[in-house]
Protein backbone atom coordinates (compact mmCIF):
# COMPACT_ATOMS: atom_id res chain seq x y z
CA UNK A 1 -4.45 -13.10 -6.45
CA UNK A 2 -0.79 -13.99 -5.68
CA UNK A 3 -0.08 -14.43 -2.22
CA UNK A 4 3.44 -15.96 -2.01
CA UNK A 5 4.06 -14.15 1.07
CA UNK A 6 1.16 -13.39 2.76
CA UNK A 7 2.30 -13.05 6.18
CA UNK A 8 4.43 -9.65 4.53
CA UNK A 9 1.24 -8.11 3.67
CA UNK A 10 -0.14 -8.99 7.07
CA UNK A 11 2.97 -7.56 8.72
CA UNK A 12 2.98 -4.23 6.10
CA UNK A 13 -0.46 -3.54 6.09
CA UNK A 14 -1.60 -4.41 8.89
CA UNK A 15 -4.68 -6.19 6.67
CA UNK A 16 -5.29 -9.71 7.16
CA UNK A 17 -7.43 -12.06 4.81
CA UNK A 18 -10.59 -13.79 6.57
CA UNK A 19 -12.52 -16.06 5.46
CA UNK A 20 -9.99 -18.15 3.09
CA UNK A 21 -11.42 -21.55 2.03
CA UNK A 22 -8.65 -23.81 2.25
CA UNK A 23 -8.13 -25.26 5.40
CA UNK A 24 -3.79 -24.84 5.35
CA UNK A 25 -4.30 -21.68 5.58
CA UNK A 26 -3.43 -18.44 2.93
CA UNK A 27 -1.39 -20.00 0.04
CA UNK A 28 -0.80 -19.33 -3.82
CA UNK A 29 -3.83 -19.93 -5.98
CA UNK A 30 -1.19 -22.23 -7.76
CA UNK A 31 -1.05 -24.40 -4.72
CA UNK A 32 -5.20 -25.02 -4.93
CA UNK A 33 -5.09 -28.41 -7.10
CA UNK A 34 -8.71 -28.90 -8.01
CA UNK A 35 -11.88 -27.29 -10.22
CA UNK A 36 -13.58 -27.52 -6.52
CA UNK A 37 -11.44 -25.50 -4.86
CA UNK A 38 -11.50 -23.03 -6.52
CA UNK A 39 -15.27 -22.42 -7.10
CA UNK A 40 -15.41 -22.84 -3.53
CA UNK A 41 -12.49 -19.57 -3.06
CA UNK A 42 -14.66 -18.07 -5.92
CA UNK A 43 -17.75 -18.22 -4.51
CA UNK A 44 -16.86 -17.42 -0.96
CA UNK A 45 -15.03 -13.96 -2.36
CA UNK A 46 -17.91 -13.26 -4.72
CA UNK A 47 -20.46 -13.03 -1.58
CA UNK A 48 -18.23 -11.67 0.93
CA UNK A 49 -17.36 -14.24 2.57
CA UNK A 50 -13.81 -14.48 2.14
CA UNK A 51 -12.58 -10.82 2.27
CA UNK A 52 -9.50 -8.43 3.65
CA UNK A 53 -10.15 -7.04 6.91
CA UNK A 54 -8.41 -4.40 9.13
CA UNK A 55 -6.17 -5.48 11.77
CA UNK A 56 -6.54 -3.62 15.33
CA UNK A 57 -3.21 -2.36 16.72
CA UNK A 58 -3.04 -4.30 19.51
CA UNK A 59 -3.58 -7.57 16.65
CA UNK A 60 -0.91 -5.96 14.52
CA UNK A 61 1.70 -5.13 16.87
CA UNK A 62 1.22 -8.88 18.25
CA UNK A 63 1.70 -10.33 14.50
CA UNK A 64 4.89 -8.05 14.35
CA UNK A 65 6.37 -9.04 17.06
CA UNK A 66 5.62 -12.81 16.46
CA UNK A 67 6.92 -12.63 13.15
CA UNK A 68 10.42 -10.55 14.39
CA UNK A 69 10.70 -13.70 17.20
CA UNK A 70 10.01 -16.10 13.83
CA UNK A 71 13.00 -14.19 12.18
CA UNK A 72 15.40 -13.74 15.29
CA UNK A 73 15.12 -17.82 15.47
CA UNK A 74 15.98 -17.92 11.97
CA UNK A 75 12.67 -19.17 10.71
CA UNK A 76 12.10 -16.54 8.05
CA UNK A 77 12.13 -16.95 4.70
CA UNK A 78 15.80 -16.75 3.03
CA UNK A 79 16.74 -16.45 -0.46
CA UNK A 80 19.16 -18.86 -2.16
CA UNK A 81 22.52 -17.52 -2.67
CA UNK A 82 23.21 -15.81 -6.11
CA UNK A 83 25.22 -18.45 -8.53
CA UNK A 84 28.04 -15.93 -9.41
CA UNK A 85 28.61 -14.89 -5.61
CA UNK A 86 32.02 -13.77 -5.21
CA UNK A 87 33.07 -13.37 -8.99
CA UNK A 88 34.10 -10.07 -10.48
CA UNK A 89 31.74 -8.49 -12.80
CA UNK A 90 34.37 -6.35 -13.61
CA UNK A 91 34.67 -8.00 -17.66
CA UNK A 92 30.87 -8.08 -18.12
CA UNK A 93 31.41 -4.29 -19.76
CA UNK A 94 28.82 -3.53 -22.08
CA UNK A 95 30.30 -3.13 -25.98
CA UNK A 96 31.06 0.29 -27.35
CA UNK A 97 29.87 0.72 -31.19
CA UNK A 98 33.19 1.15 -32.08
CA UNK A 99 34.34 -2.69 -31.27
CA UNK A 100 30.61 -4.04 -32.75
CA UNK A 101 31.32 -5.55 -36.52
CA UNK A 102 29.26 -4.28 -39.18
CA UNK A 103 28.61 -7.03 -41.35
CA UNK A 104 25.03 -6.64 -41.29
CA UNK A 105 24.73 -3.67 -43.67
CA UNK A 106 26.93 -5.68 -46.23
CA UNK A 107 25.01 -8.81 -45.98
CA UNK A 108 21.67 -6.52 -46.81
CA UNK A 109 23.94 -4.43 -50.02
CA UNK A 110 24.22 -7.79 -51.05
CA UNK A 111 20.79 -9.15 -50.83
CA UNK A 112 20.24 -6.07 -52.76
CA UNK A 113 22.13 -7.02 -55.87
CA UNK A 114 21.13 -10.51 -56.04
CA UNK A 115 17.69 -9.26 -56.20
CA UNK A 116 18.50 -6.71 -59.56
C-alpha cells in the first residue's frame, strides 16, 4: 500500500479509506515506525476493519471543493523545480553509429590471438 497522496485518490475516486489505525491520519506505510503498528494496520485490514469505502456525492463534491479552496490558497502540493530549468537541451543529441568508435571488436580480435 503506497499512499503518498491519498487525498488524490479521495478526490479521483471518490473512495475514501476508513478505519486507518494511526491516529495522524492516512500516511505512507514508510512513515509507520514500529513492529506494533503495523500488526495493528495488519490486523485491522485483515478483519475488515480498516477498509475503502464509497464516498456519497454530496461527501465527494464537498472534498472537491475543499481541496480546489486548499489549492486556490496555494496549499497544494508543488513539485521542486527541475535542476536544468532554463538550459537548452538542444546538444544532448543522441550519437549516430557513424560517430561511435569501434574499438571493441579489435580489443576482442585480439583477445582472440593471445588465446592461440
Amino acid at each position: 500500500m503506497k499512499y503518498a497522496d491519498y487525498e488524490s485518490l479521495v478526490i479521483t475516486h471518490g473512495v475514501e479509506l476508513v478505519g486507518w489505525t494511526e491516529g495522524t491520519g492516512v500516511c505512507p506505510i514508510k512513515r509507520i515506525n514500529t513492529a506494533l503498528q503495523l500488526r495493528c494496520l495488519l490486523t485491522a485490514l485483515n478483519t475488515g476493519e480498516c477498509h475503502w469505502e464509497q464516498l456519497t456525492e454530496d461527501n465527494w463534491a464537498t472534498h472537491k471543493a475543499a481541496h480546489k479552496a486548499r489549492l486556490d490558497a496555494g496549499l497544494g502540493h508543488q513539485r521542486a523545480p527541475h535542476r536544468d530549468k532554463g538550459t537548452s537541451h538542444k546538444g544532448k543529441q543522441p550519437l549516430s553509429s557513424e560517430t561511435v568508435n569501434s574499438d571493441s571488436s579489435e580489443s576482442d580480435e585480439e583477445n582472440v590471438d593471445l588465446a592461440a
